[in-house]
N, C-alpha and C. Protein backbone atom coordinates (compact mmCIF):
# COMPACT_ATOMS: atom_id res chain seq x y z
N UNK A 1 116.63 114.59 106.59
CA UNK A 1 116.85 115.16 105.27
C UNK A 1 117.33 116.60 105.43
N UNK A 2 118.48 116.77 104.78
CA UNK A 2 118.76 118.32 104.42
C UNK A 2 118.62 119.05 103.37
N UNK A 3 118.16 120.18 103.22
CA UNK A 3 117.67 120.80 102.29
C UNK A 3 118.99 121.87 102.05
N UNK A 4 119.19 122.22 100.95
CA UNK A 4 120.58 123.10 100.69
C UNK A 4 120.25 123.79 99.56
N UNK A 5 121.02 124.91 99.40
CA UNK A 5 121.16 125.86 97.84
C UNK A 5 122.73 125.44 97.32
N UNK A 6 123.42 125.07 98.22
CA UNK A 6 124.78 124.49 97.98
C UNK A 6 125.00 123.35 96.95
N UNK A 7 125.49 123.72 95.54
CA UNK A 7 125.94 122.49 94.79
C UNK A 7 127.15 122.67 94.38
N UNK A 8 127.26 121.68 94.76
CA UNK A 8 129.08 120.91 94.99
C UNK A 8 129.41 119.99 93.88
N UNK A 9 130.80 120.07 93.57
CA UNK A 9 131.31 118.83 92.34
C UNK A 9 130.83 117.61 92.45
N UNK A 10 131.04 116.96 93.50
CA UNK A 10 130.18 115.44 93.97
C UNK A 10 128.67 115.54 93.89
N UNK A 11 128.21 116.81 93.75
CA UNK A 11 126.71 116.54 93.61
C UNK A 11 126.05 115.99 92.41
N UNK A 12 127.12 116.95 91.17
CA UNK A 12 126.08 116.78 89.87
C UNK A 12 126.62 115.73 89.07
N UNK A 13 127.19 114.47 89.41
CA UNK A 13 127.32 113.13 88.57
C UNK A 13 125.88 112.55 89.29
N UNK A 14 125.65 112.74 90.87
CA UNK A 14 124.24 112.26 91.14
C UNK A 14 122.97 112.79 90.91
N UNK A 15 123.35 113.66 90.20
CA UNK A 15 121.52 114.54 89.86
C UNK A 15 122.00 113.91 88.19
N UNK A 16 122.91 114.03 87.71
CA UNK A 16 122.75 113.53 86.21
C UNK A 16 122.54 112.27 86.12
N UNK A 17 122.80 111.12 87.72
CA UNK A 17 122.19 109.93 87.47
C UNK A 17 120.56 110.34 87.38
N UNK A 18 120.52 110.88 88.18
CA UNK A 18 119.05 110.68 88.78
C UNK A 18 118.11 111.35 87.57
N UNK A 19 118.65 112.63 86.97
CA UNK A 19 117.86 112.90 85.52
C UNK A 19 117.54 111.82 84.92
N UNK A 20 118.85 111.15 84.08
CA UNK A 20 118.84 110.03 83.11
C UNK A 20 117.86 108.85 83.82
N UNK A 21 117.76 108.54 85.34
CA UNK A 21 116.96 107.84 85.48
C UNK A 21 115.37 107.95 85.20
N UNK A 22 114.83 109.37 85.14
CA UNK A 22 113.62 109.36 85.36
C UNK A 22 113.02 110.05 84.65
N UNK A 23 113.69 111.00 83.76
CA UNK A 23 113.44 111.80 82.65
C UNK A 23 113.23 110.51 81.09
N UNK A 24 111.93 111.00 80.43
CA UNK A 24 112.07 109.79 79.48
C UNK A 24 110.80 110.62 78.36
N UNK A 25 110.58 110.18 77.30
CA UNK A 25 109.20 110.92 76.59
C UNK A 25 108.38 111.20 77.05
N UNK A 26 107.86 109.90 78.12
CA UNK A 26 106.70 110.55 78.81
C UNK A 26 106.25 111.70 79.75
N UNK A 27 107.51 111.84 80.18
CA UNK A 27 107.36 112.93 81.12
C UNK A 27 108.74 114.35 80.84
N UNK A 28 108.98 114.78 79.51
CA UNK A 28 109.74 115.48 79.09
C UNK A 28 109.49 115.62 77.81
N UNK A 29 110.31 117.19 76.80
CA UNK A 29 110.58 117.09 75.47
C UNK A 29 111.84 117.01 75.55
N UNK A 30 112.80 117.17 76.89
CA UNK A 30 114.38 117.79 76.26
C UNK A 30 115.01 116.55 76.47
N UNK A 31 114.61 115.67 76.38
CA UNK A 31 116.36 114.36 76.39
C UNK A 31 118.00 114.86 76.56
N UNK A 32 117.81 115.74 75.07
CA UNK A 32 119.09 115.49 74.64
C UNK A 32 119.76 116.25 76.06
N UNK A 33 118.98 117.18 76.44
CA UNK A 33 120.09 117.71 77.61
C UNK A 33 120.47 116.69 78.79
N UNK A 34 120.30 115.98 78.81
CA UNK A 34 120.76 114.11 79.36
C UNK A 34 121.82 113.59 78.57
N UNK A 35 122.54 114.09 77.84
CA UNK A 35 123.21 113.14 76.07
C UNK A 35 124.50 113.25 77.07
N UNK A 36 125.08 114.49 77.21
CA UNK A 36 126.22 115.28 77.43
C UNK A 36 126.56 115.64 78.84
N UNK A 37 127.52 114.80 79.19
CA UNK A 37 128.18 115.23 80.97
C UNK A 37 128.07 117.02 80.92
N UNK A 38 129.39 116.68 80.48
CA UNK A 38 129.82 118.19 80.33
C UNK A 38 128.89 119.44 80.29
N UNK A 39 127.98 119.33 79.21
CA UNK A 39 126.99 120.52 79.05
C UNK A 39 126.04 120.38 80.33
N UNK A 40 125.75 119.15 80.39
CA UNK A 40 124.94 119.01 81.66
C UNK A 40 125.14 119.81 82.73
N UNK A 41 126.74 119.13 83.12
CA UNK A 41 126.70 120.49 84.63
C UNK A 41 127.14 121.25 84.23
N UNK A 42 127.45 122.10 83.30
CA UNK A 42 127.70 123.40 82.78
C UNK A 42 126.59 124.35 82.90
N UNK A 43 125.53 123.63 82.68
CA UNK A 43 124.13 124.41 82.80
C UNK A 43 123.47 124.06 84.26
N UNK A 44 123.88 122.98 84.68
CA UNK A 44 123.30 122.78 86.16
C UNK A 44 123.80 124.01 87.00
N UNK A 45 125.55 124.38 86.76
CA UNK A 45 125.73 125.37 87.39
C UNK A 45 125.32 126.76 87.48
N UNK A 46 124.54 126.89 86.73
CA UNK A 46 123.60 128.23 86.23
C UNK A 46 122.28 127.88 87.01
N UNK A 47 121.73 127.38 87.06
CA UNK A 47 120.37 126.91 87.84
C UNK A 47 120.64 127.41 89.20
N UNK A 48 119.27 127.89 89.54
CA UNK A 48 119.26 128.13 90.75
C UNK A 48 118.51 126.92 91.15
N UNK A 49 118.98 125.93 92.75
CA UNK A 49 119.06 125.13 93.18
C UNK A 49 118.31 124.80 94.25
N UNK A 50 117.09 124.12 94.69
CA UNK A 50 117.28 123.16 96.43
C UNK A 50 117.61 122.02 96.12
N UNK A 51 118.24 121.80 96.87
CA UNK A 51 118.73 120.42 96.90
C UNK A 51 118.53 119.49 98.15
N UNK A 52 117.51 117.96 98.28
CA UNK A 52 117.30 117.16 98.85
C UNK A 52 118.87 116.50 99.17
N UNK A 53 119.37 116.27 100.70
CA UNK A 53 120.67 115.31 100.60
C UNK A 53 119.94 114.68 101.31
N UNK A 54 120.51 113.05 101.37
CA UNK A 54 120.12 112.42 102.61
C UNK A 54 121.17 112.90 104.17
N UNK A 55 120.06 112.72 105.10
CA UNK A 55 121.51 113.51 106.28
C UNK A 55 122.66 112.17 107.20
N UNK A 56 122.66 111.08 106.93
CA UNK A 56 123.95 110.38 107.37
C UNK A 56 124.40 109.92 105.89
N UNK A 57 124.08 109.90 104.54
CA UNK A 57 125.42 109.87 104.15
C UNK A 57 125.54 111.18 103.02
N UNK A 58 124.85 112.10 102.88
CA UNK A 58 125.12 113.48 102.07
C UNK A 58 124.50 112.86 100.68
N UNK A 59 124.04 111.46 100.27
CA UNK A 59 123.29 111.57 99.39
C UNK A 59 122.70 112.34 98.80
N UNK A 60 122.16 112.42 96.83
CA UNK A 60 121.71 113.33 96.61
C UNK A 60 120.16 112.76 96.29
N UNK A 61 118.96 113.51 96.78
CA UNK A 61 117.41 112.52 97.13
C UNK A 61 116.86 113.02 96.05
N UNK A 62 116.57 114.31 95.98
CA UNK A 62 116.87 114.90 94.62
C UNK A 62 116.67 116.59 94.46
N UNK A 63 116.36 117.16 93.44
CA UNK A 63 116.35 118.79 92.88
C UNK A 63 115.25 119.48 92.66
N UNK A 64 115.32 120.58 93.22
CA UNK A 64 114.07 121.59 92.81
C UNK A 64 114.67 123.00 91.80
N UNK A 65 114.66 123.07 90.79
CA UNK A 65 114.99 123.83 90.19
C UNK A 65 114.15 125.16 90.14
N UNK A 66 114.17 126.57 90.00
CA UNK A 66 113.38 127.60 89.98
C UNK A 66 114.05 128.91 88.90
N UNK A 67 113.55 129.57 88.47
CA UNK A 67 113.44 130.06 88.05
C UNK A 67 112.45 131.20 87.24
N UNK A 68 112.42 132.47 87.00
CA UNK A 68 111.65 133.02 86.93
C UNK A 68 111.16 132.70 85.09
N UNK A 69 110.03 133.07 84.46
CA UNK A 69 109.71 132.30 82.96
C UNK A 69 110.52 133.41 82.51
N UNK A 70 110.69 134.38 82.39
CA UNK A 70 111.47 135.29 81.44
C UNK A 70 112.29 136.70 81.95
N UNK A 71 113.09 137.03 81.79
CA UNK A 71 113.97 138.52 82.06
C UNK A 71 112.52 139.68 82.46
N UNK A 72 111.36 139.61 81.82
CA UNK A 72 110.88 140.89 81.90
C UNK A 72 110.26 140.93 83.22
N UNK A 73 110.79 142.21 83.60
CA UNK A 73 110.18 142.67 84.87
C UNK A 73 109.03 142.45 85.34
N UNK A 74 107.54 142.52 84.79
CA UNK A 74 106.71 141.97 84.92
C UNK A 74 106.75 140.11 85.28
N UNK A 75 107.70 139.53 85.07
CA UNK A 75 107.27 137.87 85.77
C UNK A 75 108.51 137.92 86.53
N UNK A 76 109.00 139.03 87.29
CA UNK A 76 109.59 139.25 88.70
C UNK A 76 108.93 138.28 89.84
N UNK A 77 107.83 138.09 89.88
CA UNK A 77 107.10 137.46 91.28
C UNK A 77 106.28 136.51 90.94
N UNK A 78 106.89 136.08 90.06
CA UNK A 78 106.84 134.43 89.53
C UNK A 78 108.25 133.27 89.07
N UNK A 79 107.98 132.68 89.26
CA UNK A 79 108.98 130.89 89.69
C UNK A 79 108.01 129.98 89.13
N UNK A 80 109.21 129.35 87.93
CA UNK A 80 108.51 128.27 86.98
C UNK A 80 109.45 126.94 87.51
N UNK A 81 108.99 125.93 88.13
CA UNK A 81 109.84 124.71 88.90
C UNK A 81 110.10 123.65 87.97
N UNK A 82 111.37 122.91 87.87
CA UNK A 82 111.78 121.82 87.53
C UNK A 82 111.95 121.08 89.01
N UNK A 83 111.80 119.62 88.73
CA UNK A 83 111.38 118.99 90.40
C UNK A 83 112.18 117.37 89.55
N UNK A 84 113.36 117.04 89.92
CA UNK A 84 113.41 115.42 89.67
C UNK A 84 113.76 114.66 90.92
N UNK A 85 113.26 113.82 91.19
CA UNK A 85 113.51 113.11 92.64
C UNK A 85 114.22 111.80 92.43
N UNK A 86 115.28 111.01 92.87
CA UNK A 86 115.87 109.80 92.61
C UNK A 86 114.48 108.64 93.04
N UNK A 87 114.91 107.65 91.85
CA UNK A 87 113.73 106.98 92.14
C UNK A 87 113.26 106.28 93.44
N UNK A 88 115.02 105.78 93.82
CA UNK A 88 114.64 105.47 95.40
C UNK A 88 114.38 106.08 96.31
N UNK A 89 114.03 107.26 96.35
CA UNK A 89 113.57 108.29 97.46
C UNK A 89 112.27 109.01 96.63
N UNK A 90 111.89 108.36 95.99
CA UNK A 90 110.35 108.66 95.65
C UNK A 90 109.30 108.51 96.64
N UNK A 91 108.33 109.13 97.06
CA UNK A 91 107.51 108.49 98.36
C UNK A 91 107.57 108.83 99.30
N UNK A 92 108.78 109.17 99.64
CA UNK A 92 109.46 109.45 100.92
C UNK A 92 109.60 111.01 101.61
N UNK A 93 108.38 111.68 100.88
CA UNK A 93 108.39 113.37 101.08
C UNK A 93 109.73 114.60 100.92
N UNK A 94 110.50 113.97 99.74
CA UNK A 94 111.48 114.44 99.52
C UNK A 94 110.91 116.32 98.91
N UNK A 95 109.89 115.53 97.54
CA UNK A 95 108.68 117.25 96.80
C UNK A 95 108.31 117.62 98.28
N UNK A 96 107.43 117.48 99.14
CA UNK A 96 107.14 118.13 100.32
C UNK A 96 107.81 118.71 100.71
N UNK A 97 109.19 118.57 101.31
CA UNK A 97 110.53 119.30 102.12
C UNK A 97 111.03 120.22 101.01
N UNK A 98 111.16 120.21 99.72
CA UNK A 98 111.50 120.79 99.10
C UNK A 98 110.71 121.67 98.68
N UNK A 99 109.29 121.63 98.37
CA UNK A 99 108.63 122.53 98.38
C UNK A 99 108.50 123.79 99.29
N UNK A 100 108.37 122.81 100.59
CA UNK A 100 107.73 124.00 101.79
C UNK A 100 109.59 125.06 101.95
N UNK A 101 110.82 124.42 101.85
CA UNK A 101 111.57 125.31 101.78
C UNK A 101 111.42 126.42 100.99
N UNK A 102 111.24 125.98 99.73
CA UNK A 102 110.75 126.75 98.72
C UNK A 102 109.56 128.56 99.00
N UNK A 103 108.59 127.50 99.43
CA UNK A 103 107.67 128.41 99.98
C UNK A 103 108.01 129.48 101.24
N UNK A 104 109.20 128.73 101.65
CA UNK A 104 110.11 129.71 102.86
C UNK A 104 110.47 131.05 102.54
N UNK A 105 111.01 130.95 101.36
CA UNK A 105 111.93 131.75 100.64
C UNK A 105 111.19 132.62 99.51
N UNK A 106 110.44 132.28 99.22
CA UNK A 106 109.28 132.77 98.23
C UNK A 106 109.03 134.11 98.88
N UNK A 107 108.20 134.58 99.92
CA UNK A 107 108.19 135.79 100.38
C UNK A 107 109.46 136.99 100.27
N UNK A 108 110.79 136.84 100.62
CA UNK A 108 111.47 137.57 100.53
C UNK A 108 112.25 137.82 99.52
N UNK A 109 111.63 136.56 98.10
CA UNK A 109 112.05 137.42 96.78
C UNK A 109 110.70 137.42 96.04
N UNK A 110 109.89 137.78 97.26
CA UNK A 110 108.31 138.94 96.40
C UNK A 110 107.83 137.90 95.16
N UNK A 111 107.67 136.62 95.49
CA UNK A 111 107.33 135.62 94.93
C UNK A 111 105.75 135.48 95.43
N UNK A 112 104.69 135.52 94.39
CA UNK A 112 102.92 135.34 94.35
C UNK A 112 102.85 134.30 93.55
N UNK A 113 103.62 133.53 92.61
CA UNK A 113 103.35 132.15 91.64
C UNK A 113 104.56 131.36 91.54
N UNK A 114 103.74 130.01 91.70
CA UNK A 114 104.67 129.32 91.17
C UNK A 114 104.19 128.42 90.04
N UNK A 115 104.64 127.72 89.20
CA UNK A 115 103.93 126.92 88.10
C UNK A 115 105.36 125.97 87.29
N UNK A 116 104.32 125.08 87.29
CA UNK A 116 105.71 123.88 86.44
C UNK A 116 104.21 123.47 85.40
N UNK A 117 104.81 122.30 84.59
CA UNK A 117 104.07 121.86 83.60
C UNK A 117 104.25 120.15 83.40
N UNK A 118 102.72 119.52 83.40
CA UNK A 118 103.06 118.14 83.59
C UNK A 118 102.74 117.40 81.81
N UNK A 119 102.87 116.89 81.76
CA UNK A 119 102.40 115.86 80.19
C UNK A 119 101.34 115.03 80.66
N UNK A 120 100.54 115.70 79.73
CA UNK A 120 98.89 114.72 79.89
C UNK A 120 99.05 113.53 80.03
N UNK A 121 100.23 113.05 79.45
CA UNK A 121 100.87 111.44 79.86
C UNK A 121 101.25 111.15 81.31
N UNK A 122 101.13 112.29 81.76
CA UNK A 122 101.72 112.08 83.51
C UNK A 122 100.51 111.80 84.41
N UNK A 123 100.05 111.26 84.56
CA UNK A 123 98.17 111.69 85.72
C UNK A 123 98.96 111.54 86.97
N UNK A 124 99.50 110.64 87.08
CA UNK A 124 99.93 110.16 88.05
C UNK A 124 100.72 112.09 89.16
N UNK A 125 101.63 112.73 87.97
CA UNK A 125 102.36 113.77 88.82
C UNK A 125 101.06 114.72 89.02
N UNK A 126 99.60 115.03 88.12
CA UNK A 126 99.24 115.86 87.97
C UNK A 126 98.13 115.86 89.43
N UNK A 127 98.24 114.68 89.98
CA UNK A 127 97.54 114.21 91.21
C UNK A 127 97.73 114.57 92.20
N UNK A 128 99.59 114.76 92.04
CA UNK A 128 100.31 114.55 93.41
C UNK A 128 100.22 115.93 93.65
N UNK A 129 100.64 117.38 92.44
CA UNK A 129 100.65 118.57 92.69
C UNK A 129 99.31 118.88 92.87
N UNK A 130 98.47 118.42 92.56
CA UNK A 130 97.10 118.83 92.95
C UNK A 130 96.96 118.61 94.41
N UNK A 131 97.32 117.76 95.11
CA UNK A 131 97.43 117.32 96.71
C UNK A 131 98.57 118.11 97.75
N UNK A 132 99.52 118.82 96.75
CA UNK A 132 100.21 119.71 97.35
C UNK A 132 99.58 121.61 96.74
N UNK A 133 98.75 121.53 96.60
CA UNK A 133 98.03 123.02 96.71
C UNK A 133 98.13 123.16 94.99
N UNK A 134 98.68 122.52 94.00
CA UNK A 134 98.84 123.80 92.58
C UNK A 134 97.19 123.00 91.79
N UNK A 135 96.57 123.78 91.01
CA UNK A 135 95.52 123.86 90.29
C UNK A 135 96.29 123.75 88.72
N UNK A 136 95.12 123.28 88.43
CA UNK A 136 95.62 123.37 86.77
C UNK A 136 95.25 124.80 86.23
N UNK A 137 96.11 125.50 85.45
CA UNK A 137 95.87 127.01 85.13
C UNK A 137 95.99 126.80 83.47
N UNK A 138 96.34 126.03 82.58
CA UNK A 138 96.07 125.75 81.62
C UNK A 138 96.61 124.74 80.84
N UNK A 139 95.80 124.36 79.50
CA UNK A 139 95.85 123.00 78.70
C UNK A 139 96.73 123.50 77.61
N UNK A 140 97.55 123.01 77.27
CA UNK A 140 98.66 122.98 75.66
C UNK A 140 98.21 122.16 75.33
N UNK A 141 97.28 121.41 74.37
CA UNK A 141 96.77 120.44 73.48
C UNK A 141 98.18 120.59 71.97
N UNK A 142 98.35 119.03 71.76
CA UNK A 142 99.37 119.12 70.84
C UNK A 142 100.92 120.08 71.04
N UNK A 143 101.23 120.00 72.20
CA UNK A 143 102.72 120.91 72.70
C UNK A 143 103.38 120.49 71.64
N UNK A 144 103.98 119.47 72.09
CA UNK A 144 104.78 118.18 71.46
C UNK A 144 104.78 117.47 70.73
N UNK A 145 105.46 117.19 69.82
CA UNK A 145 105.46 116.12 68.63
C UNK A 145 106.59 115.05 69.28
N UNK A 146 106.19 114.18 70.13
CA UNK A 146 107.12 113.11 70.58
C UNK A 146 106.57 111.79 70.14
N UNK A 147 107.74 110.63 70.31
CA UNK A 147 107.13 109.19 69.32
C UNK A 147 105.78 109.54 67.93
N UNK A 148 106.40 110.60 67.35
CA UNK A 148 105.34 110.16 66.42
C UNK A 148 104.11 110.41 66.77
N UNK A 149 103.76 111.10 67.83
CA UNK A 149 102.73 111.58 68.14
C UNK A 149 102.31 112.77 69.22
N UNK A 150 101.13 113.65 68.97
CA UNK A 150 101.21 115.03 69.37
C UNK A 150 100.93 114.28 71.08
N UNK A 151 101.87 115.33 71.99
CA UNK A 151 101.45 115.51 73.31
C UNK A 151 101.12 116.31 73.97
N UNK A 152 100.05 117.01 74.67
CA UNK A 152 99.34 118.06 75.19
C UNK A 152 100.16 117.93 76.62
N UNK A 153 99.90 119.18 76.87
CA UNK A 153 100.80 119.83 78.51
C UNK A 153 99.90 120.56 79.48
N UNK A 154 99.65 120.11 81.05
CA UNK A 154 99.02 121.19 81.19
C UNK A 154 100.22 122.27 82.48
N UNK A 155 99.71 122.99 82.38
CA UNK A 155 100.73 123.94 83.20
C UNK A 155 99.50 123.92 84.46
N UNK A 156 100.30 123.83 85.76
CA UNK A 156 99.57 124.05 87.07
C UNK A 156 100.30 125.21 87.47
N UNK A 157 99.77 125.63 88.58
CA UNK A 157 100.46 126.92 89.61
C UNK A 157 100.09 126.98 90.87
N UNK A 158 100.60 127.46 91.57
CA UNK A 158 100.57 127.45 93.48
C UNK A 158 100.56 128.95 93.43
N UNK A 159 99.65 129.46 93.93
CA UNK A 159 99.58 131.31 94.69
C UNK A 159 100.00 131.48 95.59
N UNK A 160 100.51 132.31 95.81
CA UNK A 160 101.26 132.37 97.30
C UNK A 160 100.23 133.27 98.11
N UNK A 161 100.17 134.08 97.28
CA UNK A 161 99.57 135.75 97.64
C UNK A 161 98.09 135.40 98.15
């Protein structure tokens, strides 16, 4: 497996498969940003990127997205993660490799947090980040108004520091 910051034209028709594959109510509010090619990688190209390839055929396994929660200087040394993995390379320690790169790089942009957010509908993801070091740091009861009904969020985080 290769791990990269490099995204290429051939990459993002396979991360927009791999969104549309696995992104769904239960585990999202934003769909619609799935609706639209175009806007899609328009904004993919703004994201800062790791990217899972497979290494004999450059496959894409899947994305770690990062970003800091807001402009203000104060959440400088914090990284809020988007993580989608293709379903067939689920299992296969694709989050692991992508993480620990992650965690590579974390030190030399003065990175102490990281935190993503799962849907109380997820147990299953809220298991897996719990087995890779993040804690639950808090409950959103009622986030979401999806199908007709409220969905609570909890946000986890990884310390570096």
């Amino acid at each position: 497996m290769i791990i990269t910051e490099k995204l290429t034209a051939e990459h993002i028709p396979q991360l927009w498969a791999i969104d549309r594959a696995i992104w769904n109510t239960q585990n999202t509010p934003a769909l619609e940003q799935y609706e639209d090619y175009e806007r899609y990688a328009t904004g993919l190209k703004r994201q800062q990127l790791l990217l899972a390839l497979d290494e004999a055929t450059g496959a894409v396994l899947g994305a770690l997205s990062y970003h800091h929660p807001s402009p203000l200087p104060a959440h400088r040394r914090h990284w809020v993660l988007g993580i989608g993995i293709a379903p067939n390379a689920q299992g296969q320690g694709v989050v692991q490799a992508l993480m620990q790169h992650l965690l590579t790089m974390a030190p030399s942009h003065d990175i102490g947090k990281i935190s993503l957010r799962v849907f109380e509908t997820n147990p299953n993801a809220r298991r897996f980040y719990q087995k890779l070091g993040f804690h639950e740091e808090g409950f959103l009861p009622r986030e979401y108004w999806l199908n007709d009904q409220w969905v609570a969020e909890y946000i986890m985080a990884y310390y570096i520091d």
